[in-house]
PDB file of N, CA and C in Angstrom:
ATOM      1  N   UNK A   1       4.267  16.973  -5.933  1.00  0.00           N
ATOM      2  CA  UNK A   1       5.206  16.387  -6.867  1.00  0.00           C
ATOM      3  C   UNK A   1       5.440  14.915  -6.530  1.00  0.00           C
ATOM      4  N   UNK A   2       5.197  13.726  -7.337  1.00  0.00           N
ATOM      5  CA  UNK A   2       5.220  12.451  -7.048  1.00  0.00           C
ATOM      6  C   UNK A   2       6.673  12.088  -6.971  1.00  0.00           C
ATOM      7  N   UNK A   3       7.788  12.701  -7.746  1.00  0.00           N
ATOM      8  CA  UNK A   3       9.217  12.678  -7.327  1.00  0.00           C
ATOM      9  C   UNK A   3       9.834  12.831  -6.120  1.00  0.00           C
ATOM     10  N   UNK A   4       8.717  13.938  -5.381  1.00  0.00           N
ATOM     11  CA  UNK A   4       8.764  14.643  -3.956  1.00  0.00           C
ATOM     12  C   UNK A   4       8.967  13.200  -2.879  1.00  0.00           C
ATOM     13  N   UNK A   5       7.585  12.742  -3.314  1.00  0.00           N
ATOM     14  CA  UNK A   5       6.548  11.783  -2.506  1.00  0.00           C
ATOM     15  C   UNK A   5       7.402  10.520  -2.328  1.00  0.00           C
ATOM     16  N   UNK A   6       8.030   9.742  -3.751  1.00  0.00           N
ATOM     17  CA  UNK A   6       9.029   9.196  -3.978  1.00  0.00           C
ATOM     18  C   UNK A   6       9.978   8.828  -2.915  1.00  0.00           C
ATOM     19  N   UNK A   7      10.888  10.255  -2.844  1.00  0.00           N
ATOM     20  CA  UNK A   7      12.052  10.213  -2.347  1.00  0.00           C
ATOM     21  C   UNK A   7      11.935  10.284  -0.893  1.00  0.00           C
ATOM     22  N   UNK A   8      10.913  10.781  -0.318  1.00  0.00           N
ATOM     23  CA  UNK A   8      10.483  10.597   1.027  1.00  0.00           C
ATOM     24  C   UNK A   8      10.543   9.311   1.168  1.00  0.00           C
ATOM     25  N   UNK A   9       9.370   8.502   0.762  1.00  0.00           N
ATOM     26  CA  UNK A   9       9.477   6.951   1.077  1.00  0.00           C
ATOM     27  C   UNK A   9      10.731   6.454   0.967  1.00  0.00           C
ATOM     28  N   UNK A  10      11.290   6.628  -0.156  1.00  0.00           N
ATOM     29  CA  UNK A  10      12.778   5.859  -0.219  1.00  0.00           C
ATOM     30  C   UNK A  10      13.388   5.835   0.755  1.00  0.00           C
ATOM     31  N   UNK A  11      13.634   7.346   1.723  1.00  0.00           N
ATOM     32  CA  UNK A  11      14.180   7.707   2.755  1.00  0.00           C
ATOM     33  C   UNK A  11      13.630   6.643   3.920  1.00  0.00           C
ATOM     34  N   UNK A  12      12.529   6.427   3.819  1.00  0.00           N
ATOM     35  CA  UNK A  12      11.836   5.418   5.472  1.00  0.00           C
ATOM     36  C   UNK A  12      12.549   4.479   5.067  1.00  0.00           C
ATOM     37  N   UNK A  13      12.022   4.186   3.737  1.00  0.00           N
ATOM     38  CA  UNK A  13      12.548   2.421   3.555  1.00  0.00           C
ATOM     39  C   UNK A  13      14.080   2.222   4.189  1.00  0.00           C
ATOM     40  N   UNK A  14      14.797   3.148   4.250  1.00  0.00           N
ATOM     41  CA  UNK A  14      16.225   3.084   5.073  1.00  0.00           C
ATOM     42  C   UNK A  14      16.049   2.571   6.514  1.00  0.00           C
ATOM     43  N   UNK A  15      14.802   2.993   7.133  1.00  0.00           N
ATOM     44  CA  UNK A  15      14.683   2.382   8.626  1.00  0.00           C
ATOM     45  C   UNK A  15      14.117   1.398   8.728  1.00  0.00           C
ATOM     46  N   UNK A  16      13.576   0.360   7.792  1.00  0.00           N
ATOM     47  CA  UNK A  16      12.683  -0.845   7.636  1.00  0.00           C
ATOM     48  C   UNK A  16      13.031  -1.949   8.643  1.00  0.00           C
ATOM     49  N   UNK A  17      14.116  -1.827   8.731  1.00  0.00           N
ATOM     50  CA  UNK A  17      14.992  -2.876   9.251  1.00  0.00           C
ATOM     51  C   UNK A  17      15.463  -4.076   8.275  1.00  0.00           C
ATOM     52  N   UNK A  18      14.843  -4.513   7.221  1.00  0.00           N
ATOM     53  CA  UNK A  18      15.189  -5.608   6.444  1.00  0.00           C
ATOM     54  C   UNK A  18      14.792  -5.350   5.247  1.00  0.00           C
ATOM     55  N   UNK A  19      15.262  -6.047   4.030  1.00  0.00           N
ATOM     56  CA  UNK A  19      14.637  -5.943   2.120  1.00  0.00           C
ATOM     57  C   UNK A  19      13.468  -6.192   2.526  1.00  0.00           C
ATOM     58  N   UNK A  20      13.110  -7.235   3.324  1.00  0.00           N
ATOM     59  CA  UNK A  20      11.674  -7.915   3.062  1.00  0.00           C
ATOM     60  C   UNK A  20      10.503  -6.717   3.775  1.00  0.00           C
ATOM     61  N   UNK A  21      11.313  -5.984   4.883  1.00  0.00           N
ATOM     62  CA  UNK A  21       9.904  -5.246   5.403  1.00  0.00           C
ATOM     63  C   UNK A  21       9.926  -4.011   4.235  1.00  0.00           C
ATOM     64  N   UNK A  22      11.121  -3.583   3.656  1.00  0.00           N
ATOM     65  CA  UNK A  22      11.178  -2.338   3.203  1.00  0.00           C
ATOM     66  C   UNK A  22      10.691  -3.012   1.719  1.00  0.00           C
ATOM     67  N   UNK A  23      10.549  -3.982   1.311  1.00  0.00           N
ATOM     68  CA  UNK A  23       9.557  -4.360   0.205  1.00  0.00           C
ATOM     69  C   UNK A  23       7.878  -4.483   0.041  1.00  0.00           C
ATOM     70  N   UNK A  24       7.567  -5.346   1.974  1.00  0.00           N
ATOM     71  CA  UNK A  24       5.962  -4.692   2.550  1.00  0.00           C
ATOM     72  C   UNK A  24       5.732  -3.684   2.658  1.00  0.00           C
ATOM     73  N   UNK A  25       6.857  -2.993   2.703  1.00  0.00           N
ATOM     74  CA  UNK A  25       6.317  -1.153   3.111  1.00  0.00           C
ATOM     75  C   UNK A  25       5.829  -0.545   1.496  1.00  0.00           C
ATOM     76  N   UNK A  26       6.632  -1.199   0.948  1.00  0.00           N
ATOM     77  CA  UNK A  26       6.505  -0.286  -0.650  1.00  0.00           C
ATOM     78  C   UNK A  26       5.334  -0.421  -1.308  1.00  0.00           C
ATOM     79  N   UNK A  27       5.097  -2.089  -0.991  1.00  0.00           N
ATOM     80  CA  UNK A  27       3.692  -2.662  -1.428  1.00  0.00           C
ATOM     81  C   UNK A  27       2.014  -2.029  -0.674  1.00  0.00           C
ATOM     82  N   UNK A  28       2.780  -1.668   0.532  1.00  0.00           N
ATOM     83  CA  UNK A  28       1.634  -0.871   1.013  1.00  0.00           C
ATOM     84  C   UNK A  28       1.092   0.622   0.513  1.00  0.00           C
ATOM     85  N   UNK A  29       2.919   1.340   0.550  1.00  0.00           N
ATOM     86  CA  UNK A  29       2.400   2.378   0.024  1.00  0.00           C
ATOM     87  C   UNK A  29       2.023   2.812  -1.745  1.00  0.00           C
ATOM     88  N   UNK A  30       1.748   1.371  -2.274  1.00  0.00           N
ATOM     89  CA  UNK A  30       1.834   1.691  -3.711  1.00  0.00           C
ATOM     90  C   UNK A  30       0.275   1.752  -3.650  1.00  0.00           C
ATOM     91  N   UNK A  31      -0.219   0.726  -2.916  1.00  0.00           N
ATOM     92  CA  UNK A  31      -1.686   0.172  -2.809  1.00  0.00           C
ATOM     93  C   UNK A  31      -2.534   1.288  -2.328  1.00  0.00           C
ATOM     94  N   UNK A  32      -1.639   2.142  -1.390  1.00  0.00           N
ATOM     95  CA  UNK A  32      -2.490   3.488  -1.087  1.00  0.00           C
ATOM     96  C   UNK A  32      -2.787   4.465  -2.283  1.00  0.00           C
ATOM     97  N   UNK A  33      -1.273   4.483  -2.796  1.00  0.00           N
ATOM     98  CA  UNK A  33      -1.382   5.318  -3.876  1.00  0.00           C
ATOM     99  C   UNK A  33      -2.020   5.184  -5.169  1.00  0.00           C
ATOM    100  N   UNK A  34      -2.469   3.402  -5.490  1.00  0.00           N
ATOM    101  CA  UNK A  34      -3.381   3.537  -6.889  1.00  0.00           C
ATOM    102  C   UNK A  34      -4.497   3.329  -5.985  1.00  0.00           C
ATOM    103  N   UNK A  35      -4.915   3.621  -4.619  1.00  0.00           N
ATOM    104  CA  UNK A  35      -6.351   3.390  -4.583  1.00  0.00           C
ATOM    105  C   UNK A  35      -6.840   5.072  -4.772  1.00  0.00           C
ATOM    106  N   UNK A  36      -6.218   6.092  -4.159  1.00  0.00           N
ATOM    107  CA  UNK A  36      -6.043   7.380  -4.169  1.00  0.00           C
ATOM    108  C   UNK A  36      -6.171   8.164  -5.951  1.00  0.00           C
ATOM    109  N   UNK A  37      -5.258   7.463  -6.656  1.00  0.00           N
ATOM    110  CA  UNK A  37      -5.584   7.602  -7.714  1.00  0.00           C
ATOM    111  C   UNK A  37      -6.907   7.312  -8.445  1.00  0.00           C
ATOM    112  N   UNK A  38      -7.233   6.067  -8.100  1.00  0.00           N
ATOM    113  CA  UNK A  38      -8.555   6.093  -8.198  1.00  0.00           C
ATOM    114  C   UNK A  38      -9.518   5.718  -7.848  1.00  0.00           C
ATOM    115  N   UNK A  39      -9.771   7.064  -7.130  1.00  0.00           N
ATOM    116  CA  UNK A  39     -10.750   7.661  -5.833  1.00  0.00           C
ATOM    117  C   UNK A  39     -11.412   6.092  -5.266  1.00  0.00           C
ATOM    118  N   UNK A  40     -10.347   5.314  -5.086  1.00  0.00           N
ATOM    119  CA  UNK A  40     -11.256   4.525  -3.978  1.00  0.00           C
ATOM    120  C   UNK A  40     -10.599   4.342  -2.671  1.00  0.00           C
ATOM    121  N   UNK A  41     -11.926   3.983  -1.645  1.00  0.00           N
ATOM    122  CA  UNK A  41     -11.770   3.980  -0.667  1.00  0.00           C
ATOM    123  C   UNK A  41     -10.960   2.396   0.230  1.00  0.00           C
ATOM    124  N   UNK A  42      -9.805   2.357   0.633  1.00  0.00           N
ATOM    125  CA  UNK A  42      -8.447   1.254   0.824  1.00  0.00           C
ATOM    126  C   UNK A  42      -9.737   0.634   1.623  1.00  0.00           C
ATOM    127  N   UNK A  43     -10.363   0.966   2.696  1.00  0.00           N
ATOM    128  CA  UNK A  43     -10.825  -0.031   3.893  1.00  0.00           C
ATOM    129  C   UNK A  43     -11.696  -0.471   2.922  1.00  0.00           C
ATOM    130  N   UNK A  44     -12.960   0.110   2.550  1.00  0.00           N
ATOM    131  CA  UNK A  44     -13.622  -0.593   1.961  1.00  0.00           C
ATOM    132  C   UNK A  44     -13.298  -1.473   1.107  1.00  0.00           C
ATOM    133  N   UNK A  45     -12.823  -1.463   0.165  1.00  0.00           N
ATOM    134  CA  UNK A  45     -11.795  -2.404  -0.713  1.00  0.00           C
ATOM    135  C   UNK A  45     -11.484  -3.788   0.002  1.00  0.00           C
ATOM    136  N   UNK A  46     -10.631  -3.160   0.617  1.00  0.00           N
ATOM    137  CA  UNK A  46     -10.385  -4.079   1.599  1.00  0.00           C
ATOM    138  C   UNK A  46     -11.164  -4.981   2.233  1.00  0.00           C
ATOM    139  N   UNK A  47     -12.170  -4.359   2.911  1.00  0.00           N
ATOM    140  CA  UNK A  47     -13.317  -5.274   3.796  1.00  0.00           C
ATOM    141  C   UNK A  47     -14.064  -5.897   3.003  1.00  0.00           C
ATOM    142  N   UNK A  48     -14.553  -5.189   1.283  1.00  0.00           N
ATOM    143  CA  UNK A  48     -15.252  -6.445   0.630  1.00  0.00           C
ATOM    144  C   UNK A  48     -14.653  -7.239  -0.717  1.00  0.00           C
ATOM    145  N   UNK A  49     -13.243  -7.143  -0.418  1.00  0.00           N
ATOM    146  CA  UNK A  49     -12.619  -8.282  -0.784  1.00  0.00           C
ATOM    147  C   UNK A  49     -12.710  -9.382   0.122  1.00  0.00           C
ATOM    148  N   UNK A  50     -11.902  -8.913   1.180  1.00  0.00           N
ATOM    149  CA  UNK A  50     -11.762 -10.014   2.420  1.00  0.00           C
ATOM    150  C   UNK A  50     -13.691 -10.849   2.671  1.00  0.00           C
ATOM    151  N   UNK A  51     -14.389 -10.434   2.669  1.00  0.00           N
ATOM    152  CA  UNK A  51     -15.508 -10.725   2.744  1.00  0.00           C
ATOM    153  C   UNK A  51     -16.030 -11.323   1.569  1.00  0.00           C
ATOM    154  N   UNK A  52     -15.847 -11.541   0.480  1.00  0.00           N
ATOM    155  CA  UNK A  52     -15.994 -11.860  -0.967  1.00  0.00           C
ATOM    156  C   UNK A  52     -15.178 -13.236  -1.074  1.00  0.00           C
ATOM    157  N   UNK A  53     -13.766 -13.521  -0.011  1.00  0.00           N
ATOM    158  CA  UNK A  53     -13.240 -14.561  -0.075  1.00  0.00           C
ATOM    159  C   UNK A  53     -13.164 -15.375   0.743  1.00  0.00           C
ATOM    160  N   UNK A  54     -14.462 -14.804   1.679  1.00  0.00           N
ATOM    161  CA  UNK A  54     -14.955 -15.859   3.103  1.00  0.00           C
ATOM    162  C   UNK A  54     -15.664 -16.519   2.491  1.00  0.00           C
ATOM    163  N   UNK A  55     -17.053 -15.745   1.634  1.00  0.00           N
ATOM    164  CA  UNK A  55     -18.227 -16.354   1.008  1.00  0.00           C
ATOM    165  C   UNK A  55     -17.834 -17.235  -0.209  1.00  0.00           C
ATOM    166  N   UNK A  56     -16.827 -16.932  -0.473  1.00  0.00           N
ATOM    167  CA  UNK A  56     -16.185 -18.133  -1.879  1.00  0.00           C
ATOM    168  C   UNK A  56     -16.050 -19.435  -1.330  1.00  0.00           C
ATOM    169  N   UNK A  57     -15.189 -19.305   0.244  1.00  0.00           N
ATOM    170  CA  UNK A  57     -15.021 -20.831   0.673  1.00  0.00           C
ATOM    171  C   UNK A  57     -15.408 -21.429   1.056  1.00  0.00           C
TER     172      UNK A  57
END
């Protein structure tokens, strides 16, 4: 249940220590969740972006 999933996170974001980390946290776990949605893989993503914007500069 994504309501489930939701209210869990909400709950961490209480220990963040600050808006700003408990706003990185959210951004992280959103990024997990539309890569999951669709079926892609975060590292890879990740590694050939980051690598895509070495070779740009």
């Amino acid at each position: 249940m994504p309501s489930d999933r939701l209210l869990w996170a909400e709950k961490n974001y209480l220990f963040a220590g600050s808006h700003s980390a408990a706003k990185r946290g959210a951004m992280i776990y959103s990024f997990f969740a539309i890569c999951k949605k669709h079926g892609v893989n975060p590292y890879e993503w990740l590694k050939h972006t980051l690598q895509n914007i070495m070779s740009n500069n």
